[in-house]
Each structure stands twice: as C-alpha cells, then as structure tokens.
C-alpha atoms as a PDB file:
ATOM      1  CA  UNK A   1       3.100  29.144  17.136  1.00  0.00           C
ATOM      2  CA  UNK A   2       0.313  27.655  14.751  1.00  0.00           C
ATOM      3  CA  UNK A   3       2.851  26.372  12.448  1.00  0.00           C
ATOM      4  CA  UNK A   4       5.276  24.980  15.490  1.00  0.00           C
ATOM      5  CA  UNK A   5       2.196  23.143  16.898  1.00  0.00           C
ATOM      6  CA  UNK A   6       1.301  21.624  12.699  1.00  0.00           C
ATOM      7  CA  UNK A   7       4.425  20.670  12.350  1.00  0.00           C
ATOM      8  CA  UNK A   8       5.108  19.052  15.612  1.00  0.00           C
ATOM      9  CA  UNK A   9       1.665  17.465  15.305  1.00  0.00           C
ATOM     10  CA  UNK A  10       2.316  16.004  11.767  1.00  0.00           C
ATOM     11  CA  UNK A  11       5.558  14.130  13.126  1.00  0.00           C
ATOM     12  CA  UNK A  12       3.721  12.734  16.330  1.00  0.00           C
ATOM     13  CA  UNK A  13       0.999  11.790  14.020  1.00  0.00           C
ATOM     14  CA  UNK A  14       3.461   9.851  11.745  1.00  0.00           C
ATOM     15  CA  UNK A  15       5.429   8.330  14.287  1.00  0.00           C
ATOM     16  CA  UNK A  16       2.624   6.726  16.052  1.00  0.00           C
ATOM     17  CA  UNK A  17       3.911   2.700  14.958  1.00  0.00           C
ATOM     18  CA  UNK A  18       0.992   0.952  13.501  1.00  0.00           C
ATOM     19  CA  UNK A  19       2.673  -1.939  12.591  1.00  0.00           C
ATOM     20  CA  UNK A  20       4.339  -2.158  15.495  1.00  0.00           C
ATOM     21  CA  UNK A  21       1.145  -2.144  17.583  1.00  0.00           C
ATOM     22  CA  UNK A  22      -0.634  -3.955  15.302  1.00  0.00           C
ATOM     23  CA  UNK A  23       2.256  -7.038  15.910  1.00  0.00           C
ATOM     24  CA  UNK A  24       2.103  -6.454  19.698  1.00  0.00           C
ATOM     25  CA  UNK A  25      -1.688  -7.003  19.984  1.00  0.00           C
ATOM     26  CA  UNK A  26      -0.670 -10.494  18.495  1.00  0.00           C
ATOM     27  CA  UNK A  27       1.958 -11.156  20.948  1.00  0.00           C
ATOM     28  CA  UNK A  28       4.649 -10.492  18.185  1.00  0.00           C
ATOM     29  CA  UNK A  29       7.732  -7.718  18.119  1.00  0.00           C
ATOM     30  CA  UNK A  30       7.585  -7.601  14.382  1.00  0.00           C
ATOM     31  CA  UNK A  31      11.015  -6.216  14.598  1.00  0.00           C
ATOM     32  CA  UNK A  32      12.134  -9.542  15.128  1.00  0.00           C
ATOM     33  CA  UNK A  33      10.451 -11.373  12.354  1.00  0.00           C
ATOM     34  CA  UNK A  34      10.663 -11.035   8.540  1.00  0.00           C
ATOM     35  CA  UNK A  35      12.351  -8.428   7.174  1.00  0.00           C
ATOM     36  CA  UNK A  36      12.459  -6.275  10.783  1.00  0.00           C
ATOM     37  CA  UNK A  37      10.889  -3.353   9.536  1.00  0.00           C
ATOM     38  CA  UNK A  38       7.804  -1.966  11.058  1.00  0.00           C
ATOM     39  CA  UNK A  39       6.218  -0.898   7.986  1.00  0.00           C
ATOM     40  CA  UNK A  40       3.290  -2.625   6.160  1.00  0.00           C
ATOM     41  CA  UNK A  41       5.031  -4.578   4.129  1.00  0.00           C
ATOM     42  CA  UNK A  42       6.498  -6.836   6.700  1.00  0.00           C
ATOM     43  CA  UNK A  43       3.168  -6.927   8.535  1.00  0.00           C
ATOM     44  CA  UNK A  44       1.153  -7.762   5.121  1.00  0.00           C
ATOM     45  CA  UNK A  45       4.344 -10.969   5.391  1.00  0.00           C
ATOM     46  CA  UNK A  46       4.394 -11.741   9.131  1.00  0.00           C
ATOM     47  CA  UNK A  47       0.695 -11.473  10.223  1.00  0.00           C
ATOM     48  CA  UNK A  48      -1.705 -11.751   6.937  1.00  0.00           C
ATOM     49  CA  UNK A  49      -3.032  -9.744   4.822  1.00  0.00           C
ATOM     50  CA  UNK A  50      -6.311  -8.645   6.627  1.00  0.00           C
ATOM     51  CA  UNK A  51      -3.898  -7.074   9.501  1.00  0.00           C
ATOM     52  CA  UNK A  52      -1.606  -5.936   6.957  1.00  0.00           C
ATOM     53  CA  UNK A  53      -3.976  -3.975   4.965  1.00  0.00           C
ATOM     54  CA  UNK A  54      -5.711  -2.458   8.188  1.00  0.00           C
ATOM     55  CA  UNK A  55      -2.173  -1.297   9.472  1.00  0.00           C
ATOM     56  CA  UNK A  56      -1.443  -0.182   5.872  1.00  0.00           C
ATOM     57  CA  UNK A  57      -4.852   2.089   5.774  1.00  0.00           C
ATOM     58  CA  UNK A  58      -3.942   3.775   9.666  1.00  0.00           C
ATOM     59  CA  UNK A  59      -0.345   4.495   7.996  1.00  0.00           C
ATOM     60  CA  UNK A  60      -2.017   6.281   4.884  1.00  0.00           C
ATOM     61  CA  UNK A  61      -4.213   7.861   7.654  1.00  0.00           C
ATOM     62  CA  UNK A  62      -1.876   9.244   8.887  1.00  0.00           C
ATOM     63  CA  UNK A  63      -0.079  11.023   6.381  1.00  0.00           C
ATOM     64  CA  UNK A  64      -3.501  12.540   5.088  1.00  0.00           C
ATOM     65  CA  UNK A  65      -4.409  13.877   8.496  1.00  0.00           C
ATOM     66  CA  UNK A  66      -0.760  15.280   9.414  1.00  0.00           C
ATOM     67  CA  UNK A  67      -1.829  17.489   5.660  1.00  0.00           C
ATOM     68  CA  UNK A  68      -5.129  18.309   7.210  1.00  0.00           C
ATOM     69  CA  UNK A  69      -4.415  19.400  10.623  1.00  0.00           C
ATOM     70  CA  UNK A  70      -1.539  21.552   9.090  1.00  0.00           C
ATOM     71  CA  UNK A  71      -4.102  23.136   6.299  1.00  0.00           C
ATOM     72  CA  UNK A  72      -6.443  23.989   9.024  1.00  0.00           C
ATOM     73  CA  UNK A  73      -4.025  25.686  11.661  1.00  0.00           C
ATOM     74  CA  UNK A  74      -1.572  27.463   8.766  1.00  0.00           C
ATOM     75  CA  UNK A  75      -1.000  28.538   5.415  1.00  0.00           C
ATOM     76  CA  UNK A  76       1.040  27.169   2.630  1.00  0.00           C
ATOM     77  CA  UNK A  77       3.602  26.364   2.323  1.00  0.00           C
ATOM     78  CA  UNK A  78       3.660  24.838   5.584  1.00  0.00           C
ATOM     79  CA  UNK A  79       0.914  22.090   4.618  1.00  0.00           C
ATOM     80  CA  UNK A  80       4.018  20.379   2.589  1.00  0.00           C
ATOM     81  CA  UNK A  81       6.244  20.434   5.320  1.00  0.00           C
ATOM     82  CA  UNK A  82       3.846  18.642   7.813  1.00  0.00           C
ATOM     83  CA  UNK A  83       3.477  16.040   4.658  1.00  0.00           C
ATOM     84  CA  UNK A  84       7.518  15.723   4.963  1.00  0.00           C
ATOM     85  CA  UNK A  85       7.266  15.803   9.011  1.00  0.00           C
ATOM     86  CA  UNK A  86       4.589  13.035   8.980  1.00  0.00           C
ATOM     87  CA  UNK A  87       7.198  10.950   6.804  1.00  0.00           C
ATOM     88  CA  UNK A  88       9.744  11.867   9.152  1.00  0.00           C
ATOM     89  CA  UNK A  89       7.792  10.577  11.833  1.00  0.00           C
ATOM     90  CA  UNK A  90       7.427   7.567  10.548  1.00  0.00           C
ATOM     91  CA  UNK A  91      10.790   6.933   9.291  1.00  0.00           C
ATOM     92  CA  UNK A  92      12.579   8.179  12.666  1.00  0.00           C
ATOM     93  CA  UNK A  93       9.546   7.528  14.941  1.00  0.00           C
ATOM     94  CA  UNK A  94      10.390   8.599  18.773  1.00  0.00           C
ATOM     95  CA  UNK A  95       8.668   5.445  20.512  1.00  0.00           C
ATOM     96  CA  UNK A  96      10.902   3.091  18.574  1.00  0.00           C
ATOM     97  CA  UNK A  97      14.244   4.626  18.998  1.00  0.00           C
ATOM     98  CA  UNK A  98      14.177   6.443  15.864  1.00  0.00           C
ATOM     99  CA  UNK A  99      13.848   3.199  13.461  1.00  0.00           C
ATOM    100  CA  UNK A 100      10.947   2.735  11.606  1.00  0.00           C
ATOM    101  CA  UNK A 101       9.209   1.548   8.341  1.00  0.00           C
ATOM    102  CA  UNK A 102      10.327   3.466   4.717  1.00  0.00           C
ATOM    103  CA  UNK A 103       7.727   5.912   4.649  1.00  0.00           C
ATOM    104  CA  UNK A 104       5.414   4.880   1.756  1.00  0.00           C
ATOM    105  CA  UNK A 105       2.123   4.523   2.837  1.00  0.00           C
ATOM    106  CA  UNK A 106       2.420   7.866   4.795  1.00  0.00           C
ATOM    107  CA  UNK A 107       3.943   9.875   2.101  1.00  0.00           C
ATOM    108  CA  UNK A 108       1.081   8.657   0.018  1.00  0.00           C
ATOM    109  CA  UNK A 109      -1.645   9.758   2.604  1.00  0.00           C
ATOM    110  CA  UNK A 110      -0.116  13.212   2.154  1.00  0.00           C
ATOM    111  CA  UNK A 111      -0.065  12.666  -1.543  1.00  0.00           C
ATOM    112  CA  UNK A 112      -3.569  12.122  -1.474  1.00  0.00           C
ATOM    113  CA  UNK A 113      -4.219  15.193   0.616  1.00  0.00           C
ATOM    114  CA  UNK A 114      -1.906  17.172  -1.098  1.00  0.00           C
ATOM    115  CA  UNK A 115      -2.077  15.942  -4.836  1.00  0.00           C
ATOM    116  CA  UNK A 116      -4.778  13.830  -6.153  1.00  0.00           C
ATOM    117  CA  UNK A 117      -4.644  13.617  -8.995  1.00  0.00           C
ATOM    118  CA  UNK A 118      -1.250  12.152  -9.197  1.00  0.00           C
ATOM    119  CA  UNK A 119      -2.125   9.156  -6.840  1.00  0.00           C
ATOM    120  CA  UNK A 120      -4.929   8.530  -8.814  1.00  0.00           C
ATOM    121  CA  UNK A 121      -2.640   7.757 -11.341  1.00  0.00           C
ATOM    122  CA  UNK A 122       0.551   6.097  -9.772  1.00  0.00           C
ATOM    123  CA  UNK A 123      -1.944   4.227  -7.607  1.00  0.00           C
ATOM    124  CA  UNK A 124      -2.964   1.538  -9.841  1.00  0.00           C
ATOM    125  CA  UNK A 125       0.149   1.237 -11.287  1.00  0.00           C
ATOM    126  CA  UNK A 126       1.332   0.447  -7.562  1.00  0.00           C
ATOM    127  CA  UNK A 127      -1.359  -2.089  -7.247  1.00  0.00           C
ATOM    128  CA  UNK A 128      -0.812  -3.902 -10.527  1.00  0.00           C
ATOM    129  CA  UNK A 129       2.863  -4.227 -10.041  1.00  0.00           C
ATOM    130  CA  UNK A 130       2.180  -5.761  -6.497  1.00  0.00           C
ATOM    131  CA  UNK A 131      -0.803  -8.399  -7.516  1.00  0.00           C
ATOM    132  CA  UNK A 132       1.532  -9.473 -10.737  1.00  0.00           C
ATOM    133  CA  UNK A 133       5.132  -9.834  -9.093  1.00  0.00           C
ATOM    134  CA  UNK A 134       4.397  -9.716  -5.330  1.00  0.00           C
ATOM    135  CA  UNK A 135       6.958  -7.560  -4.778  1.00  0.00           C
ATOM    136  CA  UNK A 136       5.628  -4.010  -2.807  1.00  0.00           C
ATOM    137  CA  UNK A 137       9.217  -2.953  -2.798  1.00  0.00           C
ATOM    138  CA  UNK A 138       9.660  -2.923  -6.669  1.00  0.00           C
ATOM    139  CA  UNK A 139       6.308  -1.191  -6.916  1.00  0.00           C
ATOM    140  CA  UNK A 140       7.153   1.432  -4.655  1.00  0.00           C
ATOM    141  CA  UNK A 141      10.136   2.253  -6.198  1.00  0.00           C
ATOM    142  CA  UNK A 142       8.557   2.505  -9.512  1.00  0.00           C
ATOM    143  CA  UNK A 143       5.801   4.680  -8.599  1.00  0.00           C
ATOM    144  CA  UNK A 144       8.411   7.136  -6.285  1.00  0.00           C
ATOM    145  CA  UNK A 145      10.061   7.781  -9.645  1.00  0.00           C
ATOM    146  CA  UNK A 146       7.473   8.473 -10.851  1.00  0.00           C
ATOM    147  CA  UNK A 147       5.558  10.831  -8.750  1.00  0.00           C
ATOM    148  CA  UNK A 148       8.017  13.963  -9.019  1.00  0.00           C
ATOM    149  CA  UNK A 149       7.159  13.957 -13.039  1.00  0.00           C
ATOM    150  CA  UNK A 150       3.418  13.328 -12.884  1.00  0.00           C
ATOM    151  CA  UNK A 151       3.213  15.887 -10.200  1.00  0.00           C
ATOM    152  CA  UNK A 152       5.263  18.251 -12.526  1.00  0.00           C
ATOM    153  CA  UNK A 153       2.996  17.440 -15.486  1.00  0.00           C
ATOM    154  CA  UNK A 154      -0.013  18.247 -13.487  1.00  0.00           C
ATOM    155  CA  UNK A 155       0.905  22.239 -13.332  1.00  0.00           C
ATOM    156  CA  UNK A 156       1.430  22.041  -9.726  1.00  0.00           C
ATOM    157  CA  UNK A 157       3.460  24.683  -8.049  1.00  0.00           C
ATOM    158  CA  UNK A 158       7.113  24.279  -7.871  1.00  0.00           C
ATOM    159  CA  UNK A 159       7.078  24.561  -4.134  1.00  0.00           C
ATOM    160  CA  UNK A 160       5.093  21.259  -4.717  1.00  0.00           C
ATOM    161  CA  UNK A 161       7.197  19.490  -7.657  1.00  0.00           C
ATOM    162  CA  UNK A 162      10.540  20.575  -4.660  1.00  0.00           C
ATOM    163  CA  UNK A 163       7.780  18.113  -2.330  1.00  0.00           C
ATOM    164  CA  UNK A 164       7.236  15.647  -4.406  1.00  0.00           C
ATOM    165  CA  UNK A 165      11.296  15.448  -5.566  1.00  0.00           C
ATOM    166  CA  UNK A 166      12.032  15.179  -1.817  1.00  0.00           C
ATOM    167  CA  UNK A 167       9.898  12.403  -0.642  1.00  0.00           C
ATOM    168  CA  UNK A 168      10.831  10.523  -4.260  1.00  0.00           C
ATOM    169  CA  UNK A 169      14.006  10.667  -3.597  1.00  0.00           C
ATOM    170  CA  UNK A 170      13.716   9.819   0.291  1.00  0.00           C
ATOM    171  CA  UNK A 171      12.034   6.716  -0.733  1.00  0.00           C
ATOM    172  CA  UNK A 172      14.135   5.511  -3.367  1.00  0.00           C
ATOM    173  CA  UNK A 173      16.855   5.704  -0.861  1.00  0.00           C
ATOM    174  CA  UNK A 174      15.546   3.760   1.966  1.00  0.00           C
ATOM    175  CA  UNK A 175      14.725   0.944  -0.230  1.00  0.00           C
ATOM    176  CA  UNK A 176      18.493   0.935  -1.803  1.00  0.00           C
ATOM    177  CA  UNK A 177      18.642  -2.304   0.492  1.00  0.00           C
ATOM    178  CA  UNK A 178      15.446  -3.525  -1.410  1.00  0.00           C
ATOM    179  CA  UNK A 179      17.185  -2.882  -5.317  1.00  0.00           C
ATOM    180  CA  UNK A 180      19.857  -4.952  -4.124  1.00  0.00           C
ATOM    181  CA  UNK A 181      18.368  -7.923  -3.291  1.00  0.00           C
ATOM    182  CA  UNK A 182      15.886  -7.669  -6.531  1.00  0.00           C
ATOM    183  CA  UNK A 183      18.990  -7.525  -8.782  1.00  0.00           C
ATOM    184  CA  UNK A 184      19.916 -10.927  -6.828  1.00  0.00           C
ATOM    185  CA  UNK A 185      16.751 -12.359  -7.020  1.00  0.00           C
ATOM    186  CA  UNK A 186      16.657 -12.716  -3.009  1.00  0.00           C
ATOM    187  CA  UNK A 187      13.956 -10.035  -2.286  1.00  0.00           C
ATOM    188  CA  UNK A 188      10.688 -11.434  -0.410  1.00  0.00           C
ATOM    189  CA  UNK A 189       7.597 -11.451  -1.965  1.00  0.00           C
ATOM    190  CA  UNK A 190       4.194 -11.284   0.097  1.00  0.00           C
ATOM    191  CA  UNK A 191       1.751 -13.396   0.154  1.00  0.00           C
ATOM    192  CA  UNK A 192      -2.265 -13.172   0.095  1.00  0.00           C
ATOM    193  CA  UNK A 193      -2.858 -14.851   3.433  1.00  0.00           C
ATOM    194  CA  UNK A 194      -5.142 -14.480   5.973  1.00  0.00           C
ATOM    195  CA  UNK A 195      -3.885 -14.859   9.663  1.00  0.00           C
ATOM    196  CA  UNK A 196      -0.353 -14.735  10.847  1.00  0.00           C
ATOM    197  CA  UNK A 197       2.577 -17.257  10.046  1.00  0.00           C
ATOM    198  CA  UNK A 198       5.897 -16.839   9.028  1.00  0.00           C
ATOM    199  CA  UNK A 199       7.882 -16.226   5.757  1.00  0.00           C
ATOM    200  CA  UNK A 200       7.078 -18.913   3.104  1.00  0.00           C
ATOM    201  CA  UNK A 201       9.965 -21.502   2.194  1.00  0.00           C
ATOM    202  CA  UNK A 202      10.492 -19.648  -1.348  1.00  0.00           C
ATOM    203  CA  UNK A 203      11.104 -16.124   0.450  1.00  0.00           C
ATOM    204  CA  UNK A 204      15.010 -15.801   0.998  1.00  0.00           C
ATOM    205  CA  UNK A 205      16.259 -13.777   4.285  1.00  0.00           C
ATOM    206  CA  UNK A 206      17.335  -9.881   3.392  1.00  0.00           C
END
C-alpha cells in the first residue's frame, strides 16, 4: 500500500501544471502561444524570465519532493520509480489531457534528490550552454546524454545507472522535434526579459 500511495503521489505531484497556472494567472493559455508546450521553456519565452524561472524552480520542486515523499513511505528501489512517475506526471499530466512539458526540470529535481553529485556537474554545463547560445533545448539535450555516464562514473548502483538511462533517453526523445529545427537553424531562442510579450522577430515558429 505504502509504495501504491508513493508512487501515485509522485505522478500527482508531477502533473500538477506550473506553467500552465503560472500563464493562467496572467490571463494567458500558454498552450496557445510560443512553442505550445507547458514547460518552462516556453514560459521563460512567453511571460519573462522572472515568471519563467519561478515556474522553472516549482517544476524542479517537484521532482525532488515526488523522491522524498517516496524515500520516506518505502524502500528502494521504489524511490527511482516515483523519480520516473513524477516525470510521467509531468509529461502525461491528467489536468491537461495528458499533454504536457518534456520533463526536464522535474527529472532534474529527482536528480538532485536522487544523485547529486551528478547535477552538480551537468548543471553548469546546462547553464553555460543556455547564457552562450540561448537555446535550453540544445542544453538539455547535451546534459541528458550526459547524465547516464556521469551517473555511471560516480559508482552508483546499476538499478540507478537503468534510472538515469531511462529518463536520458526519455528526454532525448521528446525533444527529437527540438534537433530538427536546430539542424535548420529555426529553433527559438529565449530571451532575458522581464514581463510578458511575445516571441521576438528573430525567433522562427516550430
């Protein structure tokens, strides 16, 4: 029962849509603007980056507490399914007809919950590619790749490195949209703005 209850909790917890909110207290369904997706990314576009990095921190929230709640009602290895439940939940929330954002920020709340270490390194990497090419999809991608190895290297249990593959490879393949339109040079960039507006005139339409 514990673990039914963990798990269920974790994909509640995930699919709770930040973004989604976030646009709705401005009077904006930000599945209608910018790129359509839910996730940070598009809010960081559509509504600034103060509201985008708030809804950003609730969506790493989220994935850390899913990790919690599940360490403190079970055992492992139940822990990294809530982590993959919480991404789930995000991904296929239940209030949004089962479309949501990619699953980034929550998978690295988990990941920060679950392995420390390795977000402490494929962290900065994520922030440096973002501030020098404005493009969160290319650093995600990057730094998904990545993860499964650095978690390897660390000497974490395989149960863990079979985690870490899972969610990699789970984000790599929601953003196969994303790789497409870098390879065409059409991909939209943020920008470092404050309140809300629209896409810029350089950004081209996915």
């Amino acid at each position: 029962m514990a673990v039914a209850i963990a798990v269920a909790l974790a994909y509640l917890l995930g699919s709770i849509p930040s973004g989604y909110l976030a646009g709705r207290l401005r009077g904006i369904d930000i599945r209608t603007v910018g790129s359509r997706n839910v996730g940070a990314t598009n809010v960081f576009r559509t509504l600034g980056t103060r509201i985008g990095a708030a809804v950003m921190v609730a969506d790493i929230a989220k994935g850390a507490a899913a990790v919690l709640v599940a360490r403190a009602l079970t055992d492992s290895p139940w822990p990294l399914v809530a982590a993959g439940a919480a991404v789930a939940g995000h991904v296929w929330p239940v209030w949004l007809r089962f479309r949501g954002g990619k699953g980034v920020a929550v998978g690295a709340g988990a990941a920060i919950a679950l392995v420390p270490p390795a977000v402490g390194i494929l962290a900065p990497l994520w922030l440096l590619i973002v501030a020098t090419t404005r493009y969160v999809s290319l650093a995600s991608i990057v730094c998904a790749l990545l993860f499964t190895p650095a978690v390897w290297l660390l000497g974490y249990p395989a149960a863990t490195v079979v985690f870490a593959g899972i969610v990699s490879a789970a984000v790599v393949w929601r953003h196969r949209a994303n790789v497409g339109r870098l390879v065409r040079g059409r991909e939209l960039r943020i920008e470092w703005r404050r309140g809300a507006g629209g896409r810029s005139g350089s950004e081209a339409a996915p």
